[in-house]
Protein backbone atom coordinates (compact mmCIF):
# COMPACT_ATOMS: atom_id res chain seq x y z
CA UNK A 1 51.33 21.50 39.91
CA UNK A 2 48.07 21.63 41.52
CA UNK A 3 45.20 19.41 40.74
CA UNK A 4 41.72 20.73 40.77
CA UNK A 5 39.73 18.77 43.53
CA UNK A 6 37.35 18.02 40.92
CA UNK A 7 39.18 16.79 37.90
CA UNK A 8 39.60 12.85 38.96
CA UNK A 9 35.62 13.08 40.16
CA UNK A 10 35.24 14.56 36.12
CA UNK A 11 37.11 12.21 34.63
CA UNK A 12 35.78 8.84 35.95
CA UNK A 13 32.18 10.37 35.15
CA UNK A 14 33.03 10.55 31.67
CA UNK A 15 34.83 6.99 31.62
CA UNK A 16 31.54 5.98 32.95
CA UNK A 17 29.58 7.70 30.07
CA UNK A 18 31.77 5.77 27.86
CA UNK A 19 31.45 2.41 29.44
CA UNK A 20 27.74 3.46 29.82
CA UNK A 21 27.66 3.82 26.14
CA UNK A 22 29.55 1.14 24.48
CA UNK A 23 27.55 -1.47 27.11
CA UNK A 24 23.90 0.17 25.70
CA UNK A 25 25.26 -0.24 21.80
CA UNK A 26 26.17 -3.81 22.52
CA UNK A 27 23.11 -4.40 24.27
CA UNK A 28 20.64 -3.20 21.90
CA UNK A 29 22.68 -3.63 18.36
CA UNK A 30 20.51 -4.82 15.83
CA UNK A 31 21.15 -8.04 14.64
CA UNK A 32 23.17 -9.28 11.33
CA UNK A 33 19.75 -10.22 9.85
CA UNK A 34 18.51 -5.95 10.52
CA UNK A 35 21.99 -4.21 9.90
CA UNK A 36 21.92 -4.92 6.03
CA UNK A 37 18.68 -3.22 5.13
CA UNK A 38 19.29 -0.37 7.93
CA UNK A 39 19.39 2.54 7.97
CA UNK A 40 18.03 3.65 4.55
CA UNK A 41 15.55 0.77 3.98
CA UNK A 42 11.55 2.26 3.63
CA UNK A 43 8.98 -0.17 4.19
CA UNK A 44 5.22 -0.27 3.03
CA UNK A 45 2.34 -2.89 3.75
CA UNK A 46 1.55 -4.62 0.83
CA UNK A 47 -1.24 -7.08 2.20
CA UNK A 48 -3.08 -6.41 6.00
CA UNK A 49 -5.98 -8.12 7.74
CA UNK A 50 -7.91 -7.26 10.65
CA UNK A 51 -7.29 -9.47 13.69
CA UNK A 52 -10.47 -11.19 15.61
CA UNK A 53 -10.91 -13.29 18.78
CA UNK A 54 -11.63 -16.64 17.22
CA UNK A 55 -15.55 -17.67 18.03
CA UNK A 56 -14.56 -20.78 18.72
CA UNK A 57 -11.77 -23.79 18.02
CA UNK A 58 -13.99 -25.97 15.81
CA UNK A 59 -11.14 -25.73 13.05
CA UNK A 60 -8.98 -28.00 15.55
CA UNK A 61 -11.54 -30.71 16.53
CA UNK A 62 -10.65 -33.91 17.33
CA UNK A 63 -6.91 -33.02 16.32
CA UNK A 64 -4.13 -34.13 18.59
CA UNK A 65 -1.84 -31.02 20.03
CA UNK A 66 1.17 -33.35 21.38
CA UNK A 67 3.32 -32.70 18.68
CA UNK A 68 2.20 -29.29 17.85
CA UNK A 69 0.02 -27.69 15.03
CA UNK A 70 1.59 -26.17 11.59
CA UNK A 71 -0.54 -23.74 10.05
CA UNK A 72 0.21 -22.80 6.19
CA UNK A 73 -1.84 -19.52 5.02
CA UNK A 74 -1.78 -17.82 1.19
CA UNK A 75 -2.02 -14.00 0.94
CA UNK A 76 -2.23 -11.83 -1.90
CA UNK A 77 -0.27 -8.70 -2.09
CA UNK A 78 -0.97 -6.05 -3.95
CA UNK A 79 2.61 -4.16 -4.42
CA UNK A 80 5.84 -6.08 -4.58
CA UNK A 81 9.26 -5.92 -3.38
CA UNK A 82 12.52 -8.10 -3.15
CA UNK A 83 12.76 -7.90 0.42
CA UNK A 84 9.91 -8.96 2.79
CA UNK A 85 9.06 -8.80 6.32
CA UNK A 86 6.20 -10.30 7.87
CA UNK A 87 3.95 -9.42 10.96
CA UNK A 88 2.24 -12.09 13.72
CA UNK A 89 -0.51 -11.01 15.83
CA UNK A 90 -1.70 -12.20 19.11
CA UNK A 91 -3.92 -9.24 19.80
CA UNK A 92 -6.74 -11.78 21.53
CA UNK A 93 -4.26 -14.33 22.96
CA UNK A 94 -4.41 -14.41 26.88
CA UNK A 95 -1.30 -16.19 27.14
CA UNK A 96 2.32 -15.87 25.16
CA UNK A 97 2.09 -17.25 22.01
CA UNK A 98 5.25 -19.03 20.72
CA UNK A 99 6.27 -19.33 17.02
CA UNK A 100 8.13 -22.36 17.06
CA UNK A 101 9.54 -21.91 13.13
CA UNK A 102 7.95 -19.32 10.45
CA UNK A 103 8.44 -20.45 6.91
CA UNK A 104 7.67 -18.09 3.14
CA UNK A 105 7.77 -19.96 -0.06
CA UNK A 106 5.64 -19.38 -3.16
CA UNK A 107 2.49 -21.34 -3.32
CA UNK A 108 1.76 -24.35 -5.84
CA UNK A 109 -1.02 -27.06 -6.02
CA UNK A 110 -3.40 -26.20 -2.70
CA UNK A 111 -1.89 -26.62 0.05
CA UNK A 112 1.80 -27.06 -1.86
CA UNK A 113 4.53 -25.22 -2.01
CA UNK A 114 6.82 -24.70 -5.00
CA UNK A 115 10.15 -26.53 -4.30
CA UNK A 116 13.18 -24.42 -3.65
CA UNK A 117 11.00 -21.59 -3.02
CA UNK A 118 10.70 -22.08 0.71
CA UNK A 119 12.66 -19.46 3.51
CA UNK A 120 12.91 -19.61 7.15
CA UNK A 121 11.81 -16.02 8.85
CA UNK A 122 13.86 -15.24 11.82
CA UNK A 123 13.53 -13.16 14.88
CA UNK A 124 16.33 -10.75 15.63
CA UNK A 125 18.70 -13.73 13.88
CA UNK A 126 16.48 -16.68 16.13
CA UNK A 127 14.15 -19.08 14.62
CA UNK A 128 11.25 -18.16 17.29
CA UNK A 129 9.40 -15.85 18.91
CA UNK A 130 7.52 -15.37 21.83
CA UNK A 131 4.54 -13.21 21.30
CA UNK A 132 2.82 -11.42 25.03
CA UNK A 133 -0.50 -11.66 24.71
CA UNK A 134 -1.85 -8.55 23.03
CA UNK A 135 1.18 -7.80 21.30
CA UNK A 136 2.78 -8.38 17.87
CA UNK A 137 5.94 -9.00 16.50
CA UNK A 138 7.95 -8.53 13.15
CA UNK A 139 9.91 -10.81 12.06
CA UNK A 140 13.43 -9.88 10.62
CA UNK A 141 13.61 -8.68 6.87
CA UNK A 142 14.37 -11.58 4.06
CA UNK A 143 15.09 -11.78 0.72
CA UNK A 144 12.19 -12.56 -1.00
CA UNK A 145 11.15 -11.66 -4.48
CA UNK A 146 7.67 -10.88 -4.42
CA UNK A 147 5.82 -9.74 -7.64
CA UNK A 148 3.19 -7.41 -7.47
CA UNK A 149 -0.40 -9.01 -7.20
CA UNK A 150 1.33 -12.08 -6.40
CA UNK A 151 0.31 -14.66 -3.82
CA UNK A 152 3.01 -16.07 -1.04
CA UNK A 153 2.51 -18.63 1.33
CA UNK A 154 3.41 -18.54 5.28
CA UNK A 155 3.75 -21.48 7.25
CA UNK A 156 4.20 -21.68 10.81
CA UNK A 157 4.12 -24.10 13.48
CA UNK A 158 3.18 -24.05 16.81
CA UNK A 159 4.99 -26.55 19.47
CA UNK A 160 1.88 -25.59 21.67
CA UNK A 161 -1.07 -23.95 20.37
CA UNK A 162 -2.57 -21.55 22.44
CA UNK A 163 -6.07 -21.82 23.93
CA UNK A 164 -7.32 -17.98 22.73
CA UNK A 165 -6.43 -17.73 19.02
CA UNK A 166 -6.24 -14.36 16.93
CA UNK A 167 -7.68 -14.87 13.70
CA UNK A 168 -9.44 -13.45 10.86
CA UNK A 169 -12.67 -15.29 10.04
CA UNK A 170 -13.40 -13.69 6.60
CA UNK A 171 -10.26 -15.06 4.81
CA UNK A 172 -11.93 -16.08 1.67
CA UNK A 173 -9.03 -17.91 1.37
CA UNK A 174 -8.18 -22.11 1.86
CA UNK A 175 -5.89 -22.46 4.79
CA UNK A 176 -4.23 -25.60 5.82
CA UNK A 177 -4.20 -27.42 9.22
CA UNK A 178 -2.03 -30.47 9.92
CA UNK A 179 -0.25 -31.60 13.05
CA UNK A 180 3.07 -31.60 13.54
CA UNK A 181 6.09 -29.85 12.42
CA UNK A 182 5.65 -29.61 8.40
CA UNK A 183 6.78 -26.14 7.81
CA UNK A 184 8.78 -27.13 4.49
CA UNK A 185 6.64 -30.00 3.84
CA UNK A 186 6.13 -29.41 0.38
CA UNK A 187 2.64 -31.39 -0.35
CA UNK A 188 1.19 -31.39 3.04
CA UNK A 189 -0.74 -33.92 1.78
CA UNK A 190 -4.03 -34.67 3.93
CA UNK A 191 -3.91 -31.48 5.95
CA UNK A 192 -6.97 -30.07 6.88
CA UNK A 193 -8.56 -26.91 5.57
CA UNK A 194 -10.39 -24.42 6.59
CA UNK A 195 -11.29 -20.36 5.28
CA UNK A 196 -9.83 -18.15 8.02
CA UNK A 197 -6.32 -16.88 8.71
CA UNK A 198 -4.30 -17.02 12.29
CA UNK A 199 -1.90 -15.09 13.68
CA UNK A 200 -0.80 -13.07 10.14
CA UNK A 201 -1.63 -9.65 10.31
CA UNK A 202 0.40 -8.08 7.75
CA UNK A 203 3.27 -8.36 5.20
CA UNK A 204 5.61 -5.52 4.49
CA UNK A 205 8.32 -4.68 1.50
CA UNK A 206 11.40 -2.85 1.25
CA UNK A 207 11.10 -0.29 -1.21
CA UNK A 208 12.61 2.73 -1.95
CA UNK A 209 9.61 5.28 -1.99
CA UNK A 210 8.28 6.11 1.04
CA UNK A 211 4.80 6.08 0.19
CA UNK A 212 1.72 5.15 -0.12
CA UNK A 213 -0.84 2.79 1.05
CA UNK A 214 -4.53 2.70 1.13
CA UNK A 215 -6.02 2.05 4.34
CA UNK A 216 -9.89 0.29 3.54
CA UNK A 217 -11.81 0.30 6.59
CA UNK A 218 -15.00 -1.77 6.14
CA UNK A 219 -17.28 -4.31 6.53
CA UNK A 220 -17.79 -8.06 5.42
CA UNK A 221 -18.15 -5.97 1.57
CA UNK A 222 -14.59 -4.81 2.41
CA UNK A 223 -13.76 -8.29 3.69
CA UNK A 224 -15.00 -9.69 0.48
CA UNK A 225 -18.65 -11.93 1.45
CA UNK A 226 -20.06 -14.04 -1.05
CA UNK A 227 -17.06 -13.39 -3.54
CA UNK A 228 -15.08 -16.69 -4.76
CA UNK A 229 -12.94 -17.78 -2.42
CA UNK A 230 -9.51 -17.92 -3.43
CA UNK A 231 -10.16 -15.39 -6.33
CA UNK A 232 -9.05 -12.52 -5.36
CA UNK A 233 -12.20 -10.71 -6.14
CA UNK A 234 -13.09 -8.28 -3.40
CA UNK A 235 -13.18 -5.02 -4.11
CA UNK A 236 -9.63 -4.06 -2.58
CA UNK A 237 -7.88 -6.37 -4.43
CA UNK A 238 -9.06 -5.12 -7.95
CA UNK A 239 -8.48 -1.78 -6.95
CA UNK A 240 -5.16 -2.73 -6.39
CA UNK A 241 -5.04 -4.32 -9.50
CA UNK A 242 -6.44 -1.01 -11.66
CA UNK A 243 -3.79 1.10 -9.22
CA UNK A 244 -0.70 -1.43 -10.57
CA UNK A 245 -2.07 -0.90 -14.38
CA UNK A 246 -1.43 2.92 -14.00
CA UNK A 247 2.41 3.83 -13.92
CA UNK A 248 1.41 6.70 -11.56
CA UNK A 249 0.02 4.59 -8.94
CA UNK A 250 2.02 1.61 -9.31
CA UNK A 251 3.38 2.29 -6.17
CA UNK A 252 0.43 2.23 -4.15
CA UNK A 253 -0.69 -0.22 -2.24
CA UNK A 254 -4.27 -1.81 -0.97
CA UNK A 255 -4.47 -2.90 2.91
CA UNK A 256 -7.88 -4.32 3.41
CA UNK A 257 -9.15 -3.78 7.10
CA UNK A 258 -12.50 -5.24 6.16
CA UNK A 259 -13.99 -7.48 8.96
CA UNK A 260 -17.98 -8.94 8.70
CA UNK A 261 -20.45 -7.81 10.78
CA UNK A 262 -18.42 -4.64 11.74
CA UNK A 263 -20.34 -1.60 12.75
CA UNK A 264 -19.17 2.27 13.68
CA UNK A 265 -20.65 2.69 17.23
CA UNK A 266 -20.69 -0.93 18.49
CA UNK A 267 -18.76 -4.54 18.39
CA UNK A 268 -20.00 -7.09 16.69
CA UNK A 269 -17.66 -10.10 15.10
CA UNK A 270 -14.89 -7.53 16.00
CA UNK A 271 -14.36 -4.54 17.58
CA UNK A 272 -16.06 -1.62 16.10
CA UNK A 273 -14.23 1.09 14.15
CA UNK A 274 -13.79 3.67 16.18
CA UNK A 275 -12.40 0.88 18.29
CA UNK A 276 -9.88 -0.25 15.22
CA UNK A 277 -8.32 3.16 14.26
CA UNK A 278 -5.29 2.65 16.13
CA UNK A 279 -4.44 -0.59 15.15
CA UNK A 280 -5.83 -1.12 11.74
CA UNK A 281 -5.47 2.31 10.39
CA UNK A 282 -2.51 4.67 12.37
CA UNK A 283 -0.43 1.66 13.06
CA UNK A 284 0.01 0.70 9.00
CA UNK A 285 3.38 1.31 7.79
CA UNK A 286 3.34 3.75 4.65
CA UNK A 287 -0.88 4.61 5.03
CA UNK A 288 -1.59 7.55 3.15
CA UNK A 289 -5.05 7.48 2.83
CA UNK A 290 -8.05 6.02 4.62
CA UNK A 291 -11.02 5.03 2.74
CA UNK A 292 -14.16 4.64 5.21
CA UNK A 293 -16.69 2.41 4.43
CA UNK A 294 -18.85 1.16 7.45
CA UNK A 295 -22.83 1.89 8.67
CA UNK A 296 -24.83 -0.71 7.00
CA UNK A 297 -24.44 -2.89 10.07
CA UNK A 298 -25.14 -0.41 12.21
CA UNK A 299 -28.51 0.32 10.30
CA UNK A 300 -29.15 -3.13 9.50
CA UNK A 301 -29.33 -4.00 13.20
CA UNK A 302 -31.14 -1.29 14.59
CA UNK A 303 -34.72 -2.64 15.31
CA UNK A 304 -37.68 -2.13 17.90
CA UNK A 305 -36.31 0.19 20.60
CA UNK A 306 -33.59 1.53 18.70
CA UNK A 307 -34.00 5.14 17.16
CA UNK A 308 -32.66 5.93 13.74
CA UNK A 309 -32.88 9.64 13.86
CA UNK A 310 -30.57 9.21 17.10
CA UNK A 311 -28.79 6.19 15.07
CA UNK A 312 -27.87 8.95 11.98
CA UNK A 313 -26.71 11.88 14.46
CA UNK A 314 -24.13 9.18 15.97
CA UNK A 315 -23.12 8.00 13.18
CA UNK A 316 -22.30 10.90 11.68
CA UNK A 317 -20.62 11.84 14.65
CA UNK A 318 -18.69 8.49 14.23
CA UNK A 319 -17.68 9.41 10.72
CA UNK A 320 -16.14 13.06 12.29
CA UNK A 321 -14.17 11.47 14.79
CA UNK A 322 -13.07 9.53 12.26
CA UNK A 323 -11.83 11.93 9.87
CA UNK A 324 -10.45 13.98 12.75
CA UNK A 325 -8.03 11.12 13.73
CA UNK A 326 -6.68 10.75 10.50
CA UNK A 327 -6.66 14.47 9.42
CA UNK A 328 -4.20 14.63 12.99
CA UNK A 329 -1.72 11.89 11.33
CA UNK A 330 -1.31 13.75 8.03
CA UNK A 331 -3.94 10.76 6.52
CA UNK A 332 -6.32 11.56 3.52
CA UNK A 333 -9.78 10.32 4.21
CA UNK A 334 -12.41 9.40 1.87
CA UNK A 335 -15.93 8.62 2.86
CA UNK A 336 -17.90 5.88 0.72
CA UNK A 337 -21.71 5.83 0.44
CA UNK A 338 -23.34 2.81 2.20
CA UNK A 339 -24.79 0.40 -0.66
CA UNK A 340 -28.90 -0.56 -1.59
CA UNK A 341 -29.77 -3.59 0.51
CA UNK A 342 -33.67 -3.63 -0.23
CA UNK A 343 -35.02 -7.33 0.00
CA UNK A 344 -32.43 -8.16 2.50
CA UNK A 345 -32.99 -8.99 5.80
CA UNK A 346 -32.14 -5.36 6.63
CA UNK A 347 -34.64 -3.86 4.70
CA UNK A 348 -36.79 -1.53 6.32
CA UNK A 349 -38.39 1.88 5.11
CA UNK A 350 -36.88 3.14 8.29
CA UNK A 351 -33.65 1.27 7.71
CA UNK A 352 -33.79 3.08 3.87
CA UNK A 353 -34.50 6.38 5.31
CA UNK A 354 -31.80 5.96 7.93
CA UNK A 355 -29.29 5.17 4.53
CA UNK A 356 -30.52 7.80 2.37
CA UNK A 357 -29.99 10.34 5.34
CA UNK A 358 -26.40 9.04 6.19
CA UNK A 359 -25.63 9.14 2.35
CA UNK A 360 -26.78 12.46 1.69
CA UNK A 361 -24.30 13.73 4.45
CA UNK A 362 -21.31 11.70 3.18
CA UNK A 363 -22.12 13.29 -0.34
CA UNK A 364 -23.04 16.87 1.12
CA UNK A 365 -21.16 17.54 3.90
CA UNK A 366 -17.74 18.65 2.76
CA UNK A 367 -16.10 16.89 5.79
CA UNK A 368 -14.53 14.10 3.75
CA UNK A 369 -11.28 15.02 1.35
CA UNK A 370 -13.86 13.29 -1.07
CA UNK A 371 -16.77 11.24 -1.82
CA UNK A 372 -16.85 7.57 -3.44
CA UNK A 373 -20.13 7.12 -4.25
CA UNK A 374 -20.57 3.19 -4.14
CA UNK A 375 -24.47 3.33 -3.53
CA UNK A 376 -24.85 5.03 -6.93
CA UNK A 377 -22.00 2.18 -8.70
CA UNK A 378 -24.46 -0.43 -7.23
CA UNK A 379 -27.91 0.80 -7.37
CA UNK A 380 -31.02 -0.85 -9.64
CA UNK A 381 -31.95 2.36 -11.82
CA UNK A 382 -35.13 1.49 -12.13
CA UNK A 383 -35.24 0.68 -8.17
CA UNK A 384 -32.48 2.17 -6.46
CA UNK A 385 -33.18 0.59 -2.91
CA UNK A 386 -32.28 -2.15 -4.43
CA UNK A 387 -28.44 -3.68 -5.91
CA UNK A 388 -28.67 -3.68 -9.48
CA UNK A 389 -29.16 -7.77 -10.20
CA UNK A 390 -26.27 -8.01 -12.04
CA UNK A 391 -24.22 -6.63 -9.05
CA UNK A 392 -26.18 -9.09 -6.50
CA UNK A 393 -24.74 -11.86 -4.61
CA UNK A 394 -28.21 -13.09 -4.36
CA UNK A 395 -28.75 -12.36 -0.39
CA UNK A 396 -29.93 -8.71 -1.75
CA UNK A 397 -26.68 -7.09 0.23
CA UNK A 398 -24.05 -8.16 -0.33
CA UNK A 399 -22.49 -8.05 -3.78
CA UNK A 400 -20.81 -10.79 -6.31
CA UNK A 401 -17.91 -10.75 -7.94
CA UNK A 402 -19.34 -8.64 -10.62
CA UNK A 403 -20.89 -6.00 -8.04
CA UNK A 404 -17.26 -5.96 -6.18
CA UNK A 405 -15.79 -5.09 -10.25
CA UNK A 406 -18.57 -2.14 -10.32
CA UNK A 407 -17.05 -0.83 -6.92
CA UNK A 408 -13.11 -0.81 -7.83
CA UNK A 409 -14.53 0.26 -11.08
CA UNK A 410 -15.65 3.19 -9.48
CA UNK A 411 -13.06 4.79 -7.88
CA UNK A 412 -11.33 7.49 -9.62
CA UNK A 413 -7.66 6.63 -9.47
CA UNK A 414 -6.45 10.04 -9.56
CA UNK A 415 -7.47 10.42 -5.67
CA UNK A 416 -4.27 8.02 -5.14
CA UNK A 417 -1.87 10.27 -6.65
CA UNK A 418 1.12 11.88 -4.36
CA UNK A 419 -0.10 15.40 -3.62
């Protein structure tokens, strides 16, 4: 019988293919830790911040690095899960950063821990990771009850902080500094504290609807300025309280992309928001819709040379681009009118004409999905450049914990059902 030339030359290509195969399954198999919530397992944020190039490293004075640094941070969620997963951001690093040992427990006394509580994260079945600088990483999913509007503590430690840290400087939150490795230290007694987070940029559950998170792009009134610190009193987070009182949104989710000082056109304490649509807004794992609330800064600081007919036209073109990104990833958008801030240092009858102008397009225009109209939830009736005193945090801009209430109050919660 007579072979065809070919057949050996066909038959060691497809042993190849094999060999080919089996050596790329092996090599990128996920790990034991992945394989038991795969390949059915949906995830959605549940709590997000913004990531920042720290200012400076004054939280670390005078504190020895030679046997590394543990950091332990509280976050509240807003929906809840029984499996967790949780993300680490070094966005402004310039070098690898290392994560040593990641730790999730459920927070006691400040600072504590409740015993038995505490988990190790791991890394594709490791207890570190190595972060490029830039980058971010996920850590591998755990078994973690979390309750909705809950509050969970991460701990990590760092054999050798980095030099460039990624933080987020509006935490309104008590974190807690000591040195050393103390990531199940359950008292960390004498650690120092200070109001910003590092490195956590987001925390994710395993759930079994696919859907939905709210995106809130904002300022330091996103971010939560001048509301109690450690109450959980910014605006977000009582939306995402009202949204878990409704059994039709008590899947829904609150990620608050709030930074201070942050402006549409130009950087300020962080990158501006055009700048932070990919990362804060695309990148968020179950976003549905984006709610937009940004421009006071960008009024605010426009002075002497600056023109504020020219400021409104780019701002509104701002707010387009905007919705056009979102509108291209299947995202609901909702534009929110900029709030009074007569008597502040802002105020200006240019700077209120410059509002009332922006405002009047946001409510007119059509180009949002819809229209939250915060300026009217906060205005003084009888002198609507102004925050209603009961609303004001006393600097004339931004609002209390009362004026945050008026703002979650506001929203009509039937804009957050699945359509």
């Amino acid at each position: 019988m007579n072979r065809s030339p070919n057949r050996s030359w066909r038959v060691s290509v497809a042993q190849a293919a094999v060999l080919l195969a089996l050596g790329a399954a092996n090599s990128f198999s996920a790990p034991a830790a992945d394989k038991k919530h795969q390949p059915d397992t949906q995830w959605l944020g549940t709590w997000a911040s913004s990531p920042q190039a720290a200012e400076s490293r004054k939280d670390f004075e005078d504190m020895s690095f030679a046997d590394g640094l543990t950091l332990r941070q509280i976050m509240h969620v807003s929906v809840g899960g029984k499996t967790i997963r949780v993300r680490f951001s070094n966005a402004f690093g310039q070098d690898s950063l290392k994560i040593s040992a990641a730790h999730v427990a459920r927070p006691a006394a400040p600072g504590a821990i409740q015993p038995g509580s505490d988990k190790a994260l791991t890394f594709r079945g490791a207890p570190t990771a190595t972060i490029p600088a830039g980058a971010l990483v996920y850590s591998d999913p755990l078994d973690f009850e979390l309750a909705p509007l809950s509050s969970v503590t991460v701990t990590i430690y760092l054999q050798n902080p980095p030099n460039a840290l990624t933080t987020h400087s509006g935490a309104r939150a008590t974190s807690y500094i000591a040195v050393g490795d103390k990531v199940s230290d359950a008292a960390l007694a004498g650690a120092r504290t200070a109001e910003h987070w590092y490195f956590l940029n987001g925390i994710e559950v395993a759930t079994g609807k696919p859907c939905c998170a709210i995106v809130t792009l904002g300022d330091s009134i996103t971010d939560g300025k001048n509301s109690t610190t450690n109450g959980n009193t910014r605006w977000p987070d009582i939306l995402a309280a009202r949204l878990q009182g409704e059994k039709a949104t008590r899947h829904v989710s609150v990620l608050n992309e709030g930074i201070g000082g942050n402006r549409l056109l130009h950087d300020g304490l962080g990158p501006n928001a055009l700048a932070r649509m990919d990362r804060d807004v695309l990148a968020q794992t179950g976003v549905r819709w984006l709610v937009v609330f940004e421009g006071v800064n960008d009024i605010g600081t426009c002075k002497d040379a600056c023109n504020r007919n020219t400021l409104v036209s780019e701002m509104i073109a701002a707010y387009e681009q905007i919705i056009l990104r979102a509108h291209a990833h299947n995202l609901r958008v909702y534009g929110a009118t900029i709030t009074p801030f007569g008597g502040s240092f802002y105020d200006t009858p240019a700077g209120e004409h410059a509002r009332q102008s922006v405002n009047d397009w946001i409510r007119t225009s059509g180009r949002f999905d819809a229209v939250l109209d915060f300026g009217a939830a906060l205005r003084d009736p009888s002198n609507p450049q102004n925050l209603r005193p009961a609303f004001d945090s006393g600097d004339h801009l931004h609002p209390g914990d009362a004026g945050y209430q008026a703002i979650a109050n506001s929203v009509d919660l039937k804009l957050f059902r699945n359509k």
